[in-house]
C-alpha atoms as a PDB file:
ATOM      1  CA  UNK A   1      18.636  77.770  90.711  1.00  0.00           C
ATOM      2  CA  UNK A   2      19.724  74.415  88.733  1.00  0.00           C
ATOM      3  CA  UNK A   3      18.180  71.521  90.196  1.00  0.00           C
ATOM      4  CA  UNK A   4      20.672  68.540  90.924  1.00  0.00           C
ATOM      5  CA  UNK A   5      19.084  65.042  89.258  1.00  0.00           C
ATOM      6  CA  UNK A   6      20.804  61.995  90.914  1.00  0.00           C
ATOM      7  CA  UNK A   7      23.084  60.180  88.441  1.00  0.00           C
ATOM      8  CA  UNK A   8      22.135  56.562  87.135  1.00  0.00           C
ATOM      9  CA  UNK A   9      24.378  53.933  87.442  1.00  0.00           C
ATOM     10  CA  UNK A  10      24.829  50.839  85.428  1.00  0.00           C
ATOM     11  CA  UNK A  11      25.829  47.303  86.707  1.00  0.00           C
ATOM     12  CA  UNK A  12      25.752  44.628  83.989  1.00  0.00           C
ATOM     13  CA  UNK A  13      24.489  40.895  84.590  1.00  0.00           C
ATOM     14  CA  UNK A  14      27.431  39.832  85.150  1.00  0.00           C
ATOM     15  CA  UNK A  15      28.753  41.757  87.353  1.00  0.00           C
ATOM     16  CA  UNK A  16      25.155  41.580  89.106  1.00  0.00           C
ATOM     17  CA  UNK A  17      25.972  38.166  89.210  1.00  0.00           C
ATOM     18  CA  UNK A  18      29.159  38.118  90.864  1.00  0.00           C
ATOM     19  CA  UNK A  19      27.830  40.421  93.722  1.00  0.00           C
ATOM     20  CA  UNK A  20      25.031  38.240  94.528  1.00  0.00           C
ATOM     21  CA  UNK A  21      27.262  35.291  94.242  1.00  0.00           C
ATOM     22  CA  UNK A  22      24.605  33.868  91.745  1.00  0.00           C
ATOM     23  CA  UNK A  23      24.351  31.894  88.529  1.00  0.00           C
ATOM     24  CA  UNK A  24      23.428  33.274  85.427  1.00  0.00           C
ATOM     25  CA  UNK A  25      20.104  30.603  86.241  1.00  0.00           C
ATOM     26  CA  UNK A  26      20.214  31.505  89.932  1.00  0.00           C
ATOM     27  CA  UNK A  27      19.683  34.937  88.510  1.00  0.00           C
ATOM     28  CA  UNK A  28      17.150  34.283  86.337  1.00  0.00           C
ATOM     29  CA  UNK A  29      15.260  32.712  88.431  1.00  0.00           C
ATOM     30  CA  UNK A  30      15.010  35.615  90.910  1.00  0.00           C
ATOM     31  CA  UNK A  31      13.788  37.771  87.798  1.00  0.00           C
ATOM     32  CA  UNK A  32      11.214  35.968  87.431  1.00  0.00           C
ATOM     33  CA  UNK A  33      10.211  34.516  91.315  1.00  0.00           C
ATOM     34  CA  UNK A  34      10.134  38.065  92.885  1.00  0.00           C
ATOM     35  CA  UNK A  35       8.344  40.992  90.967  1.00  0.00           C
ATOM     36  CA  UNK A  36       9.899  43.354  93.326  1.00  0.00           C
ATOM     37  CA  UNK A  37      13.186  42.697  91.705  1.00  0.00           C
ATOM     38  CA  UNK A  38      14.496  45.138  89.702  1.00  0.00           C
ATOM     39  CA  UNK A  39      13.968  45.078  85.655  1.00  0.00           C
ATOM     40  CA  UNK A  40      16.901  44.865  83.299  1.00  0.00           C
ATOM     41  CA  UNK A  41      17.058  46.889  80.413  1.00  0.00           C
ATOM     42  CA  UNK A  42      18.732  46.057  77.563  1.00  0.00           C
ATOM     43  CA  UNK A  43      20.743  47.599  74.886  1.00  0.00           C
ATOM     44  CA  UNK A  44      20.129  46.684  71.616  1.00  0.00           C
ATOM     45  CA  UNK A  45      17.483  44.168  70.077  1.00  0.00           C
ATOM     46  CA  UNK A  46      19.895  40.930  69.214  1.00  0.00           C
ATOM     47  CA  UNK A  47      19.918  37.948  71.708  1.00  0.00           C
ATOM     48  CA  UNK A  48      23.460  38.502  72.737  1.00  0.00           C
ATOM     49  CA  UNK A  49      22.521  42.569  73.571  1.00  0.00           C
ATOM     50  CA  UNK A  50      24.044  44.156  77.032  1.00  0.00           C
ATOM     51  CA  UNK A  51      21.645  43.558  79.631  1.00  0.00           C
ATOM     52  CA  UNK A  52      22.051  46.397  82.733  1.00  0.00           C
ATOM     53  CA  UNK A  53      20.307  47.275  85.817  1.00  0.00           C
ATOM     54  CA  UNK A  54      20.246  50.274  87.253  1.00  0.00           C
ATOM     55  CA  UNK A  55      22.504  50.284  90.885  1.00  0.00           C
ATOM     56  CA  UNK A  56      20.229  52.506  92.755  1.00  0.00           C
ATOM     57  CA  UNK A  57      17.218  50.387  92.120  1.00  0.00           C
ATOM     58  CA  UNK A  58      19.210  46.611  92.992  1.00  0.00           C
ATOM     59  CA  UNK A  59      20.054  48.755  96.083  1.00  0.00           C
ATOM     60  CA  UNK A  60      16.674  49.955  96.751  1.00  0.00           C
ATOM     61  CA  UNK A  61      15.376  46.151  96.197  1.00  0.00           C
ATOM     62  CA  UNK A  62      18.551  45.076  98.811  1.00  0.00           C
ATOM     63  CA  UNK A  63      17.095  47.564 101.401  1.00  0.00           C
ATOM     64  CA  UNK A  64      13.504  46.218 101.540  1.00  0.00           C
ATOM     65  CA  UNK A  65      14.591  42.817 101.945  1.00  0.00           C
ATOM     66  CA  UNK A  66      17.316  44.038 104.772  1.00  0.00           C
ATOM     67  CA  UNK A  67      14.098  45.405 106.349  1.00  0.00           C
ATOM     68  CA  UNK A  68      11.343  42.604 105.965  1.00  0.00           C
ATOM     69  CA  UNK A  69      14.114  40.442 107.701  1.00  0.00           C
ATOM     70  CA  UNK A  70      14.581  42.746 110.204  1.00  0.00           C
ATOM     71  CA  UNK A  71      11.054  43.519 110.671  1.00  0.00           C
ATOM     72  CA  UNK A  72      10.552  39.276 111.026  1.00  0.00           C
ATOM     73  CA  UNK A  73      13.035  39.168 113.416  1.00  0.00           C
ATOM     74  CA  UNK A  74      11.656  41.605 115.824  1.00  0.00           C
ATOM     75  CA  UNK A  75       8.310  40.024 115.823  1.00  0.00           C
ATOM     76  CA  UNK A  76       9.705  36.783 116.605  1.00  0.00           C
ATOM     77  CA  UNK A  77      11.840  38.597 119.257  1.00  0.00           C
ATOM     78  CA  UNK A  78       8.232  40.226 120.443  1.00  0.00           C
ATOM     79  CA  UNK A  79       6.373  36.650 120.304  1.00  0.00           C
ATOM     80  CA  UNK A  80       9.039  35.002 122.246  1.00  0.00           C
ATOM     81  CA  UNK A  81       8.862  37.515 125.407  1.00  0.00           C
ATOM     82  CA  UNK A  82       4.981  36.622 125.596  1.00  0.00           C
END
């Protein structure tokens, strides 16, 4: 029986940027700030190479944060009924 392997998506920086309504900097900087963040790979060894990260792991990245804010929020909710 053929095993099915998720297929990996592509989003460029750019594009990257535009959904996170970030910078090129702004981006940059949360490469470098936040080691959860997902690593880019790039295509080719010049400066001005494609740079790409993969959409299931930005989305994976997007969830944890969804869920430390959520998780904040309902111990704040928990402190505030003491």
């Amino acid at each position: 029986m053929p095993t099915h392997t998720p297929k990996k998506y592509l989003i460029s920086h750019i594009s990257l940027q535009h959904r996170f309504d970030k910078s090129r900097s702004g981006l940059e900087k949360l490469l470098k700030t936040d080691p959860s963040f997902p690593r880019p790979i790039k295509f080719g060894l010049s400066k001005q190479a494609g740079v790409y990260f993969l959409v299931a792991e930005v989305e994976a990245w997007l969830e944890s944060k969804i869920s430390e804010r959520d998780s904040v929020v309902q111990d704040l909710s928990k402190r505030d009924k003491q």
